[in-house]
PDB file of N, CA and C in Angstrom:
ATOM      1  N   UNK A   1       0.842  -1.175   0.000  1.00  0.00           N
ATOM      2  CA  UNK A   1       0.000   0.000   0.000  1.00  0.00           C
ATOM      3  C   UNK A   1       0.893   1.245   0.000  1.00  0.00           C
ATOM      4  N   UNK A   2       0.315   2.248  -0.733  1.00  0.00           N
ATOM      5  CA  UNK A   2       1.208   3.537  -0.637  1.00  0.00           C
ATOM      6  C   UNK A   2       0.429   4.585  -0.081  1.00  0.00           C
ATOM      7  N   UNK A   3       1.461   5.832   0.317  1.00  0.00           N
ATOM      8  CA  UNK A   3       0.533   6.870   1.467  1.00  0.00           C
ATOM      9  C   UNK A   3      -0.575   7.530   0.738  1.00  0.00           C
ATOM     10  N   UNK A   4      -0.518   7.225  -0.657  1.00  0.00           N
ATOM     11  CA  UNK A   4      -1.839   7.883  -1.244  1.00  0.00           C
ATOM     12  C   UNK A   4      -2.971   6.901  -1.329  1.00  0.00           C
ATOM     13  N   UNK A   5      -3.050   5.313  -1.494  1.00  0.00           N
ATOM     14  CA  UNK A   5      -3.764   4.677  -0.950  1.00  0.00           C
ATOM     15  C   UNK A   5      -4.860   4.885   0.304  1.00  0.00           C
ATOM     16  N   UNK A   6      -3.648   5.128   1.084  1.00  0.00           N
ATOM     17  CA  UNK A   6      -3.766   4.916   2.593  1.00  0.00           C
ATOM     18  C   UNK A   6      -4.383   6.280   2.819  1.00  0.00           C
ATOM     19  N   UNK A   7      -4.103   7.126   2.303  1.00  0.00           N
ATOM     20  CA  UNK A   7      -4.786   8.455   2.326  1.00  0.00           C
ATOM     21  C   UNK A   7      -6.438   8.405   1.817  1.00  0.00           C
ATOM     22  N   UNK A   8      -6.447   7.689   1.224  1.00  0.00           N
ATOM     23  CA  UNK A   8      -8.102   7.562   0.117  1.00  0.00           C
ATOM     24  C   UNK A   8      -8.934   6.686   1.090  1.00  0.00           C
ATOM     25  N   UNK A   9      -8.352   5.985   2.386  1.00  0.00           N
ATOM     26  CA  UNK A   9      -8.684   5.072   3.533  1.00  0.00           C
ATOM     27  C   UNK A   9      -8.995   5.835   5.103  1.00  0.00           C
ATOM     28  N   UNK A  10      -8.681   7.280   5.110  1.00  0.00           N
ATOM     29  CA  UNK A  10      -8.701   7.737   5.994  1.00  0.00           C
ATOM     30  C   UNK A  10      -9.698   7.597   6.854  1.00  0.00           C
ATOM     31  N   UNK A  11      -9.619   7.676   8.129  1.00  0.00           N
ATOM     32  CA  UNK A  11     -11.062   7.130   9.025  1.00  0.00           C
ATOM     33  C   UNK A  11     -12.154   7.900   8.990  1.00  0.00           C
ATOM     34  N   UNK A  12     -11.508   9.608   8.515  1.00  0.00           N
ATOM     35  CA  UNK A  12     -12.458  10.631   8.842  1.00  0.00           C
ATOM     36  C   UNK A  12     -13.447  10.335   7.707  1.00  0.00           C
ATOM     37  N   UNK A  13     -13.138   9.562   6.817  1.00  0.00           N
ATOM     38  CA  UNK A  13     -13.854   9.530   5.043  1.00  0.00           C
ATOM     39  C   UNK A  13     -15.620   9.027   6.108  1.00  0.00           C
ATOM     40  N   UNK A  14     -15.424   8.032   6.408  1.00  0.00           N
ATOM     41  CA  UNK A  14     -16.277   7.125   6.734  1.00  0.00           C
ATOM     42  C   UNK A  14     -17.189   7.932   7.594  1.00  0.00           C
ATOM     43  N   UNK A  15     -16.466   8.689   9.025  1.00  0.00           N
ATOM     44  CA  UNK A  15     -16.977   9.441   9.347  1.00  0.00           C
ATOM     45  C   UNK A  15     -17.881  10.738   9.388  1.00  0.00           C
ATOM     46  N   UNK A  16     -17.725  11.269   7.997  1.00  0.00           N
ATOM     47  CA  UNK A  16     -18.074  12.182   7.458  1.00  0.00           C
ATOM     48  C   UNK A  16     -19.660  11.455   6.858  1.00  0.00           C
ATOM     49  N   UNK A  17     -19.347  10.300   6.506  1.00  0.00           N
ATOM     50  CA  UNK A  17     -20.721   9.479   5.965  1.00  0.00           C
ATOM     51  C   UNK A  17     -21.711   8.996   7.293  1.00  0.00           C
ATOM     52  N   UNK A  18     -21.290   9.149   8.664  1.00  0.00           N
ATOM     53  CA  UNK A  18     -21.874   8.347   9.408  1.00  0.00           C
ATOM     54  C   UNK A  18     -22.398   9.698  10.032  1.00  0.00           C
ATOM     55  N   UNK A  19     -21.752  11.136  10.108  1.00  0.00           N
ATOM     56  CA  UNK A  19     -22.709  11.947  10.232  1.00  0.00           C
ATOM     57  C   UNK A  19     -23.878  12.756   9.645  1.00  0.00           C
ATOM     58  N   UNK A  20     -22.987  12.164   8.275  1.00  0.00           N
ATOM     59  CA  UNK A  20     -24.504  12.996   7.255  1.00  0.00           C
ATOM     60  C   UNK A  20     -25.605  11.685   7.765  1.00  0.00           C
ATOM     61  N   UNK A  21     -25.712  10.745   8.082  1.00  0.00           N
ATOM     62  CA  UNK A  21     -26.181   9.513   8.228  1.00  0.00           C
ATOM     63  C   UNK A  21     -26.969   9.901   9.406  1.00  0.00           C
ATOM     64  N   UNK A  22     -26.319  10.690   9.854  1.00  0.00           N
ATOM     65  CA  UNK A  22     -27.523  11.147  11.855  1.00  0.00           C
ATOM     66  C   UNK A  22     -26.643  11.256  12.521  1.00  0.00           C
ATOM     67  N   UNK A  23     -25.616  10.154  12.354  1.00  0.00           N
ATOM     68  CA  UNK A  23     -24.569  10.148  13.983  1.00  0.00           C
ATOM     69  C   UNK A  23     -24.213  11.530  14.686  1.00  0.00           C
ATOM     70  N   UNK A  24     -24.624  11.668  15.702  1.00  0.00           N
ATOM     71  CA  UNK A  24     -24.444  12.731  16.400  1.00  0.00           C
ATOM     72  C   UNK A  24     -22.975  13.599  17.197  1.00  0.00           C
ATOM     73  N   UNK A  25     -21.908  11.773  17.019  1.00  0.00           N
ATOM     74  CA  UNK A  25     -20.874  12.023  17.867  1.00  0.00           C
ATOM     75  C   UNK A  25     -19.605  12.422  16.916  1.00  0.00           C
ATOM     76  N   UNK A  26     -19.996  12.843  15.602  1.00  0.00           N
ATOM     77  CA  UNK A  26     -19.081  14.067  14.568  1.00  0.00           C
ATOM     78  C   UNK A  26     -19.846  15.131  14.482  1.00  0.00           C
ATOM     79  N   UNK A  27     -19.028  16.277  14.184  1.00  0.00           N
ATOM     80  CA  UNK A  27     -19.596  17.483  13.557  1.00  0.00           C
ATOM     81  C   UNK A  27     -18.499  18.148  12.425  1.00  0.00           C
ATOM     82  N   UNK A  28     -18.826  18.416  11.946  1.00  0.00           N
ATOM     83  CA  UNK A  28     -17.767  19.430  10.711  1.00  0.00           C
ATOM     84  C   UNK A  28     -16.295  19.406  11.169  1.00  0.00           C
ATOM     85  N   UNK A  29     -16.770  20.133  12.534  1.00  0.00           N
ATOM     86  CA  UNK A  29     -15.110  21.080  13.083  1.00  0.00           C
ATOM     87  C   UNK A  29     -14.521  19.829  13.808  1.00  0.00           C
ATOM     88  N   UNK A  30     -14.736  19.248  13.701  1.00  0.00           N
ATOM     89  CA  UNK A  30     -14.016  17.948  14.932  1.00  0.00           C
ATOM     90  C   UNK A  30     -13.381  17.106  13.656  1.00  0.00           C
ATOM     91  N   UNK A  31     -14.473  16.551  12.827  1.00  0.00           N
ATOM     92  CA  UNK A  31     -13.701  15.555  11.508  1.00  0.00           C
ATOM     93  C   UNK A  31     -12.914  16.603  10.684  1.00  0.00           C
ATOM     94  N   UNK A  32     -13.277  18.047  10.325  1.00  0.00           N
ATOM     95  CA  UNK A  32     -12.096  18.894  10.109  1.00  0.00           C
ATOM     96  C   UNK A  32     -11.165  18.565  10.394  1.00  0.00           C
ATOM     97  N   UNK A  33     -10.960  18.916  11.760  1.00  0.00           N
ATOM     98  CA  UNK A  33      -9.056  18.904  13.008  1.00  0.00           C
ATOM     99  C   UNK A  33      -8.611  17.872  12.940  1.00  0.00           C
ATOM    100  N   UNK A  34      -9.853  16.495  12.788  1.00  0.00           N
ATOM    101  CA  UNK A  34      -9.405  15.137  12.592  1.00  0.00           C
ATOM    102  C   UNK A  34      -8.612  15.338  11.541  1.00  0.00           C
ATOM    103  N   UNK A  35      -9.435  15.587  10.325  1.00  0.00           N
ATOM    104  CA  UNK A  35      -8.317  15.161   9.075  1.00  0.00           C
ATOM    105  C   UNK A  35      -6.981  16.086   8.604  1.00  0.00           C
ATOM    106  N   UNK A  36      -6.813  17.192   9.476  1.00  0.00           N
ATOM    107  CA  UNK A  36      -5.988  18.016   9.524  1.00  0.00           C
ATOM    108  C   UNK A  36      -4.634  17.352  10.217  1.00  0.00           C
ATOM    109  N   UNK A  37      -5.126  16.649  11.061  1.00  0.00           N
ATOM    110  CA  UNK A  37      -3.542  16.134  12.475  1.00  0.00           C
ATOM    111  C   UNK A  37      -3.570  14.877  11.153  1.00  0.00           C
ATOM    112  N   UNK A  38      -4.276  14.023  10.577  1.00  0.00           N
ATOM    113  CA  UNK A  38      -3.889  12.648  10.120  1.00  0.00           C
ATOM    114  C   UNK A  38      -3.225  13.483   8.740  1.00  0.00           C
ATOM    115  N   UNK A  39      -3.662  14.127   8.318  1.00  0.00           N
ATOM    116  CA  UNK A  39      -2.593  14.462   7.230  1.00  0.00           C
ATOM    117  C   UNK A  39      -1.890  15.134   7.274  1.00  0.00           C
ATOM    118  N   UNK A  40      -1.320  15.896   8.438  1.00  0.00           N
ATOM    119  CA  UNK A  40      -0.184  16.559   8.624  1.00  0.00           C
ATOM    120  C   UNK A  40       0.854  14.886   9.400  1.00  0.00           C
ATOM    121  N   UNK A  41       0.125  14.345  10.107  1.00  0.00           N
ATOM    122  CA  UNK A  41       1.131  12.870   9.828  1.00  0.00           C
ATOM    123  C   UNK A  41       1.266  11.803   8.946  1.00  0.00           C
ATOM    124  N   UNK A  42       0.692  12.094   7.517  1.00  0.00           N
ATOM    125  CA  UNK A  42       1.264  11.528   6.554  1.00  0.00           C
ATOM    126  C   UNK A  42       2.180  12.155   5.771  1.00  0.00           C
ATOM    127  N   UNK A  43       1.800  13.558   5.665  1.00  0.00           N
ATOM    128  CA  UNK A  43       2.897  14.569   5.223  1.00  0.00           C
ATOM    129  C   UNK A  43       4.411  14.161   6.139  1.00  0.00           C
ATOM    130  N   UNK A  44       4.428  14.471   7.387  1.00  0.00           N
ATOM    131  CA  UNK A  44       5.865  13.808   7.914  1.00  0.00           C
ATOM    132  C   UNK A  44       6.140  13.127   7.664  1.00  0.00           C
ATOM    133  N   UNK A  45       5.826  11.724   7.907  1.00  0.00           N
ATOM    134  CA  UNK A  45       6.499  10.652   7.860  1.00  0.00           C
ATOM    135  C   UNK A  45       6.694  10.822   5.747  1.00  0.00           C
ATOM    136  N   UNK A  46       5.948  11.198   5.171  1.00  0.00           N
ATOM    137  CA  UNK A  46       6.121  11.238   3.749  1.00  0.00           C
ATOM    138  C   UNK A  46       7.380  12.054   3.243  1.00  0.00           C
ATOM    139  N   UNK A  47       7.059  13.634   3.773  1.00  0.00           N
ATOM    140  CA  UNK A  47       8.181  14.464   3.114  1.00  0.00           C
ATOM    141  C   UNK A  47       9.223  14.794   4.083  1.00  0.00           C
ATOM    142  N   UNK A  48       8.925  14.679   5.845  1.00  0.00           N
ATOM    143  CA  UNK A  48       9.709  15.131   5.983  1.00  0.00           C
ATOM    144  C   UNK A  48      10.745  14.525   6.957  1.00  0.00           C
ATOM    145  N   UNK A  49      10.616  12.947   6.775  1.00  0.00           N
ATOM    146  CA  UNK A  49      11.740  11.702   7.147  1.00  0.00           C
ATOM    147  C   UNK A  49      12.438  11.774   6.213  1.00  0.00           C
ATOM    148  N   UNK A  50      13.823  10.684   6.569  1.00  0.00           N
ATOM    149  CA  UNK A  50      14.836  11.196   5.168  1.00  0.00           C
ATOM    150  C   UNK A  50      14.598   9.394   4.605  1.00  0.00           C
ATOM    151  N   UNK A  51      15.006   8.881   3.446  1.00  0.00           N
ATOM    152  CA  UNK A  51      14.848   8.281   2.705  1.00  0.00           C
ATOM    153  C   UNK A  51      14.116   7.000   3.347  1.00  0.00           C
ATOM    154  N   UNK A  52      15.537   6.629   4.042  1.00  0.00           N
ATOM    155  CA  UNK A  52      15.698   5.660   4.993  1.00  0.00           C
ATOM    156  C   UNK A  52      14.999   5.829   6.504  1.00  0.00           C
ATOM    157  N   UNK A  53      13.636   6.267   7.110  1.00  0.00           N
ATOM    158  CA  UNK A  53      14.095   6.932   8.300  1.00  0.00           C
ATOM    159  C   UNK A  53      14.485   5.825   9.422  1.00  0.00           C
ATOM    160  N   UNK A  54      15.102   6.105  10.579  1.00  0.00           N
ATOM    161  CA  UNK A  54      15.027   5.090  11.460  1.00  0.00           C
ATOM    162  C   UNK A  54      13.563   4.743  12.022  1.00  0.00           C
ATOM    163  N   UNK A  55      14.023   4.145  13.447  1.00  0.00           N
ATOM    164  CA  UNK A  55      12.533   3.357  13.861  1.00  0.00           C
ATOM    165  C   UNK A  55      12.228   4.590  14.858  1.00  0.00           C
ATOM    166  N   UNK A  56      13.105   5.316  15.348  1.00  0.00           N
ATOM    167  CA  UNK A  56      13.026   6.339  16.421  1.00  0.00           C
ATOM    168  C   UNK A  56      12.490   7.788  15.855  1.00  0.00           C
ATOM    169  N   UNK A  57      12.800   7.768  14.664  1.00  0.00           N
ATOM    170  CA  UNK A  57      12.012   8.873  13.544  1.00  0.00           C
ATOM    171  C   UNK A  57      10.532   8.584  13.521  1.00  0.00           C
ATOM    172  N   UNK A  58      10.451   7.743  13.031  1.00  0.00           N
ATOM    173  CA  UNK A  58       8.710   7.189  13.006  1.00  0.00           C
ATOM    174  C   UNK A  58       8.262   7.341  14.163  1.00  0.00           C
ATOM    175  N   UNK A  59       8.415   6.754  14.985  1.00  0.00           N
ATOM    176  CA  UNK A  59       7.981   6.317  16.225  1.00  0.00           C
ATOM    177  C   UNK A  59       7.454   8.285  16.824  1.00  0.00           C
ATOM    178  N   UNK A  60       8.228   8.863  16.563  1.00  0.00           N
ATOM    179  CA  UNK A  60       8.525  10.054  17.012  1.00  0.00           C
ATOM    180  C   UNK A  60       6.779  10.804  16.394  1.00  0.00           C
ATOM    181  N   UNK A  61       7.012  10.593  14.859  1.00  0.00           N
ATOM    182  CA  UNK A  61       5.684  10.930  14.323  1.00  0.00           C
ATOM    183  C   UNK A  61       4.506  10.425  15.021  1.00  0.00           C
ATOM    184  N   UNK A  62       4.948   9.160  15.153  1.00  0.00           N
ATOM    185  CA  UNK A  62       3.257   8.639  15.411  1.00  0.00           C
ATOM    186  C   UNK A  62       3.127   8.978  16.859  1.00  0.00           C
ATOM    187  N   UNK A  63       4.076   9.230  17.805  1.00  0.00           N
ATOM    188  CA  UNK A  63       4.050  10.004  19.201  1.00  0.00           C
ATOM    189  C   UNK A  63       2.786  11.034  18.749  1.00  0.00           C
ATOM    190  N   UNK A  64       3.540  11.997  18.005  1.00  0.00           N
ATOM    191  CA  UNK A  64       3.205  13.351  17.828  1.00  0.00           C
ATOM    192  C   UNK A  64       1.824  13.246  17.396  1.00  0.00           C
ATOM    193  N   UNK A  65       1.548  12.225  16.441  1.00  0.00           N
ATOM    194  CA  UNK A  65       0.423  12.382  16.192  1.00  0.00           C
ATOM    195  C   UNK A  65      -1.070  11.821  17.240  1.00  0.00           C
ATOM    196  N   UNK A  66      -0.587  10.646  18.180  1.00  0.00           N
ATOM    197  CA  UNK A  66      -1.122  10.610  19.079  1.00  0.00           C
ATOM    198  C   UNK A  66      -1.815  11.663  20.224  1.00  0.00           C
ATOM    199  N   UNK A  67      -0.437  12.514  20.520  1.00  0.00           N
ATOM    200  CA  UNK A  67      -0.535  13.211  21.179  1.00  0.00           C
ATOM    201  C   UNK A  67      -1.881  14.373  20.846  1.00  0.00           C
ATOM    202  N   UNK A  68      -1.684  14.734  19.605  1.00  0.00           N
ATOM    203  CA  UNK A  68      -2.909  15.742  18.809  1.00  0.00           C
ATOM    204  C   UNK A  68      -3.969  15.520  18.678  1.00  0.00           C
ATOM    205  N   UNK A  69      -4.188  14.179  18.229  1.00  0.00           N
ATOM    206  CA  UNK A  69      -5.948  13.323  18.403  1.00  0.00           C
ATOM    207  C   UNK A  69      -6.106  13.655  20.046  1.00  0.00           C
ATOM    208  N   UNK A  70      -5.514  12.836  21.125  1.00  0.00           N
ATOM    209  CA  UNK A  70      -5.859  13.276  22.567  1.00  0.00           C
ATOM    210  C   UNK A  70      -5.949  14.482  22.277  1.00  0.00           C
ATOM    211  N   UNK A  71      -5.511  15.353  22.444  1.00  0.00           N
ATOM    212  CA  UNK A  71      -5.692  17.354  22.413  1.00  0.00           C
ATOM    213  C   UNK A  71      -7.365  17.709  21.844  1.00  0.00           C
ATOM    214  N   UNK A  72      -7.489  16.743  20.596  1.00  0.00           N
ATOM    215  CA  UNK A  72      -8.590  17.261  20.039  1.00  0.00           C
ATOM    216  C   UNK A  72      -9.737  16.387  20.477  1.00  0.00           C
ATOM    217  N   UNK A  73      -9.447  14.970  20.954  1.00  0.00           N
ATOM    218  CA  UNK A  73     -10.046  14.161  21.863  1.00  0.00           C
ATOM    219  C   UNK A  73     -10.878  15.279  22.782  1.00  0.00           C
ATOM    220  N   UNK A  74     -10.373  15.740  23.833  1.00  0.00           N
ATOM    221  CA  UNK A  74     -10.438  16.208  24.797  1.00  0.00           C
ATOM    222  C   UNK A  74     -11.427  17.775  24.320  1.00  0.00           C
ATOM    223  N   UNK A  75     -11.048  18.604  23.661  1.00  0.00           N
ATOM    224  CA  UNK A  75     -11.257  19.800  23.150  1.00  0.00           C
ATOM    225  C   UNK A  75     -12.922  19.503  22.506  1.00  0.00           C
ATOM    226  N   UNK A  76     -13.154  18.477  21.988  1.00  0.00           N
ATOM    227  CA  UNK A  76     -14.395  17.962  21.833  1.00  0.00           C
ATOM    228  C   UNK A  76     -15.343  16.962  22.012  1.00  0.00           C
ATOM    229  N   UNK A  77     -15.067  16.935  22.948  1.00  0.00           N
ATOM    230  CA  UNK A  77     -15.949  16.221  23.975  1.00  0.00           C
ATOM    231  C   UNK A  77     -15.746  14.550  23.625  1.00  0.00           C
ATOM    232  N   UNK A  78     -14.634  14.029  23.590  1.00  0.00           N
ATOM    233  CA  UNK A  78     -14.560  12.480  23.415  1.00  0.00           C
ATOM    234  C   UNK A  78     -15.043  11.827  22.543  1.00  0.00           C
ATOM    235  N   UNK A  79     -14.823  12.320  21.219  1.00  0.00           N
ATOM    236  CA  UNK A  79     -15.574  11.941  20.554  1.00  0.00           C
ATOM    237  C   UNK A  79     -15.102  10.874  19.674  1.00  0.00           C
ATOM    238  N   UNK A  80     -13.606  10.208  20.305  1.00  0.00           N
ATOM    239  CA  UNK A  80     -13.040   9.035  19.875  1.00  0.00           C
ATOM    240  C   UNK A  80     -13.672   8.060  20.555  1.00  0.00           C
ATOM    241  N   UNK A  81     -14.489   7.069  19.872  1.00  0.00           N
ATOM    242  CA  UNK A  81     -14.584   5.656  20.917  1.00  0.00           C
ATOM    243  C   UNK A  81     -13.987   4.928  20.494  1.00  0.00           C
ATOM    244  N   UNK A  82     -14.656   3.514  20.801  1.00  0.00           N
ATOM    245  CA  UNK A  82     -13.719   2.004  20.516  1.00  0.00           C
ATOM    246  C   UNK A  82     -13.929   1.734  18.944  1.00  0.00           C
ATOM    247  N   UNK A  83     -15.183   2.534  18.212  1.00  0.00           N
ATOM    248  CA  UNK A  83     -14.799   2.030  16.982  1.00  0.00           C
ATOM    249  C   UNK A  83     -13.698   2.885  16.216  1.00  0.00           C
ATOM    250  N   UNK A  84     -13.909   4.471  16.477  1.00  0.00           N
ATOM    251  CA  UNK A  84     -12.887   5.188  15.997  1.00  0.00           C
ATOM    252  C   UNK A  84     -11.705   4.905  16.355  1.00  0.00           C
ATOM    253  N   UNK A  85     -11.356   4.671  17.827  1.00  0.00           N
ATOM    254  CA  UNK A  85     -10.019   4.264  17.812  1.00  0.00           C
ATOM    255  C   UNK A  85      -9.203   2.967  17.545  1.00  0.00           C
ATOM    256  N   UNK A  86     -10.105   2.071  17.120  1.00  0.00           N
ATOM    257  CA  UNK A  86      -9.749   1.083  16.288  1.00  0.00           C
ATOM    258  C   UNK A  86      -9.127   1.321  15.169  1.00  0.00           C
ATOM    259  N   UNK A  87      -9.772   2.347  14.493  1.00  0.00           N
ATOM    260  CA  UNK A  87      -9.712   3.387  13.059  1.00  0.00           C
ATOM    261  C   UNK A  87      -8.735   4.054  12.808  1.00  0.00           C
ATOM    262  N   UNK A  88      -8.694   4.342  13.895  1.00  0.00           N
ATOM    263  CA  UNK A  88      -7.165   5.304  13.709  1.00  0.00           C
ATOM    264  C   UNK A  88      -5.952   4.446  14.274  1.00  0.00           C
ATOM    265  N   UNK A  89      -6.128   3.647  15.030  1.00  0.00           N
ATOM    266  CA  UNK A  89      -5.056   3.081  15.535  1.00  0.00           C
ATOM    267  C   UNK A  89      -4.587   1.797  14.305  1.00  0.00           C
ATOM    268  N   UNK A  90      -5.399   1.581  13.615  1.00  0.00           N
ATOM    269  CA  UNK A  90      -5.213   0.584  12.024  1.00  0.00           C
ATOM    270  C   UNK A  90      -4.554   1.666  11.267  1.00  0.00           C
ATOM    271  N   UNK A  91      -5.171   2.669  10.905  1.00  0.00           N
ATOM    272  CA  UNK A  91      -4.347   3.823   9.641  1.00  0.00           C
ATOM    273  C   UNK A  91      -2.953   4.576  10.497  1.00  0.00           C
ATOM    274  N   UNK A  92      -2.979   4.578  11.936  1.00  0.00           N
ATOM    275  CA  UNK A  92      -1.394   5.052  12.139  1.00  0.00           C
ATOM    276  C   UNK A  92      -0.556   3.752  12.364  1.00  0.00           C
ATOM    277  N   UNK A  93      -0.926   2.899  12.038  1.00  0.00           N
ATOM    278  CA  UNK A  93      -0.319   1.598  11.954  1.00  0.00           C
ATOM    279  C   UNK A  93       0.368   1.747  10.990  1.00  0.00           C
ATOM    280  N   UNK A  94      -0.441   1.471  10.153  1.00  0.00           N
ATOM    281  CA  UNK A  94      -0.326   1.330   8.299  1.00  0.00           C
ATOM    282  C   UNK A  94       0.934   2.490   7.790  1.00  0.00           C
ATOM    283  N   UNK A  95       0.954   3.573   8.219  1.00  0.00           N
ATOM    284  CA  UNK A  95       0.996   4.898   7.775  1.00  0.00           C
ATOM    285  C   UNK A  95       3.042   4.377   7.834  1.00  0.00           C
ATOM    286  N   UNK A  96       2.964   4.277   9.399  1.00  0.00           N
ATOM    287  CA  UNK A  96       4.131   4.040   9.995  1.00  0.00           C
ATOM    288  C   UNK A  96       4.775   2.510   9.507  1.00  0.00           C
ATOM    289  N   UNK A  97       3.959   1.573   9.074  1.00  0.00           N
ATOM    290  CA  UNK A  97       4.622   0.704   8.007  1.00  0.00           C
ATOM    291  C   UNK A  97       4.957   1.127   7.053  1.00  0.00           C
ATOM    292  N   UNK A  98       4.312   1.803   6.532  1.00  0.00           N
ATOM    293  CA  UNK A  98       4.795   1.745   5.062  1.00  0.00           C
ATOM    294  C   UNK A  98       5.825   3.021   5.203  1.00  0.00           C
ATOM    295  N   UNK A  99       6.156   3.491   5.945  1.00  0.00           N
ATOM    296  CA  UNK A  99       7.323   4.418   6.247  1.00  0.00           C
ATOM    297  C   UNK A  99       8.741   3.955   6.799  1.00  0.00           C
ATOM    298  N   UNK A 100       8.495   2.286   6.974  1.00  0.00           N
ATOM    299  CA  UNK A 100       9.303   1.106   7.368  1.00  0.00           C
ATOM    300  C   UNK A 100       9.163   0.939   8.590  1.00  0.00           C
ATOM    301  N   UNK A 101       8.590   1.029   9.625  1.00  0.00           N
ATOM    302  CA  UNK A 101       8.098   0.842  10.799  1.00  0.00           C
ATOM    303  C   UNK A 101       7.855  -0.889  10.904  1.00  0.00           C
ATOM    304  N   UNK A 102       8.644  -2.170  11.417  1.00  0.00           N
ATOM    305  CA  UNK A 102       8.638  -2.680  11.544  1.00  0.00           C
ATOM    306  C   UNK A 102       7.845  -3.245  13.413  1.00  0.00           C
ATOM    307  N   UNK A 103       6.400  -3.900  13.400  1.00  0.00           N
ATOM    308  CA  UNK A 103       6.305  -3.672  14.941  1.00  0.00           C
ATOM    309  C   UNK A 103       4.338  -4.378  14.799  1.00  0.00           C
ATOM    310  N   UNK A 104       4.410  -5.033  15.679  1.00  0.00           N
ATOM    311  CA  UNK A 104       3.476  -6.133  16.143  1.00  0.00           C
ATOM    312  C   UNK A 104       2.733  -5.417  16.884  1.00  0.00           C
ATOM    313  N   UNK A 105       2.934  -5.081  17.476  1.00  0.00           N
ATOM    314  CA  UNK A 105       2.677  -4.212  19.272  1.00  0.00           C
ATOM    315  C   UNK A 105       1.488  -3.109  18.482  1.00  0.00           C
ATOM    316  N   UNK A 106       0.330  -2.526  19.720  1.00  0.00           N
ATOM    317  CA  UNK A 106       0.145  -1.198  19.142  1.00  0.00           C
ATOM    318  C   UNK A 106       0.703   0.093  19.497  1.00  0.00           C
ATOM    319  N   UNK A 107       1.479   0.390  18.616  1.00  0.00           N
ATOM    320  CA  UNK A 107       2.382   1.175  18.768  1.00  0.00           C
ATOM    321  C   UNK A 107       1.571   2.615  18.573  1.00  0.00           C
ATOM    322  N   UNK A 108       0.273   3.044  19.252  1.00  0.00           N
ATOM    323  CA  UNK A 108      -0.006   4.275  19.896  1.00  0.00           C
ATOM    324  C   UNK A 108      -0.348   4.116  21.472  1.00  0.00           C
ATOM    325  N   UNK A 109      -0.517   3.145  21.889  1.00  0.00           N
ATOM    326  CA  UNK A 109      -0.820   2.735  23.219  1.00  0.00           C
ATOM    327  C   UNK A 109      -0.181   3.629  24.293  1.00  0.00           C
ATOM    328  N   UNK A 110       1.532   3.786  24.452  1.00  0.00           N
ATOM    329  CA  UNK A 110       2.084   4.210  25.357  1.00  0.00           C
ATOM    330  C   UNK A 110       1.597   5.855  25.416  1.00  0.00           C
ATOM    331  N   UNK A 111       0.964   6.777  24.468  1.00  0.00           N
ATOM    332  CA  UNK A 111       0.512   7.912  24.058  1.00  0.00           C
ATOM    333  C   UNK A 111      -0.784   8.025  24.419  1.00  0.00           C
ATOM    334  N   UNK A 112      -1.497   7.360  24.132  1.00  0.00           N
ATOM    335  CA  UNK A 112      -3.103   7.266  23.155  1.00  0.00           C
ATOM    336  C   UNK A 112      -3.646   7.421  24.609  1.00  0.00           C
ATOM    337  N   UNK A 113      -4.667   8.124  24.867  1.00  0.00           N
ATOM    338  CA  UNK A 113      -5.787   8.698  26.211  1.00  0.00           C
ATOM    339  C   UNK A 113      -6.989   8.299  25.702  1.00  0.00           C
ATOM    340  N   UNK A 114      -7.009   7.970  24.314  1.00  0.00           N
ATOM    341  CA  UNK A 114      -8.843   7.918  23.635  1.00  0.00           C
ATOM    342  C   UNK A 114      -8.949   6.183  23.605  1.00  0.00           C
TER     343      UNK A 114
END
């Protein structure tokens, strides 16, 4: 899979369908900020790791990007649950493989508040 794939997979896509749908627990400005932090961490790990990156480079991104979902977690009222964070915790998986991220584990856990 490549980050433009993986980009056309984003969680917010779905989301955006489950609120025109009724769901109450998105609104505009929340799947906005959502898809703003997930593609400012595909942009890193894309343009601005160097060829090769290490595992401590990645790792670093998907920190960062953890850290920003909690921020916006919080800022709007929890609006990550167990299916979204399933969702996101599969696409910052993915993201960070295919950036060479070798790793079994879920590697947002030590971060992740949602």
């Amino acid at each position: 899979m490549t980050f433009e794939e993986l980009t056309e997979k984003k969680p917010t896509i779905e989301w955006k369908e489950r609120m025109n749908e009724g769901d109450d627990l998105f609104t505009s400005e929340n799947i906005d900020a959502a898809d703003t932090v997930l593609d400012s961490y595909i942009n890193s790990l894309k343009e601005e790791l160097t060829e090769n990156p290490t595992e401590e480079e990645i790792v670093e991104c998907v920190k960062s990007v953890v850290i920003r979902l909690n921020e916006l977690n919080e800022k709007y009222d929890d609006f990550i649950e167990t299916m979204e964070r399933e969702d996101l915790c599969e696409f910052i998986t993915e993201a960070a493989r295919i950036s060479g991220l070798e790793s079994d584990d879920d590697i947002t856990e030590e971060w992740r508040e949602w």
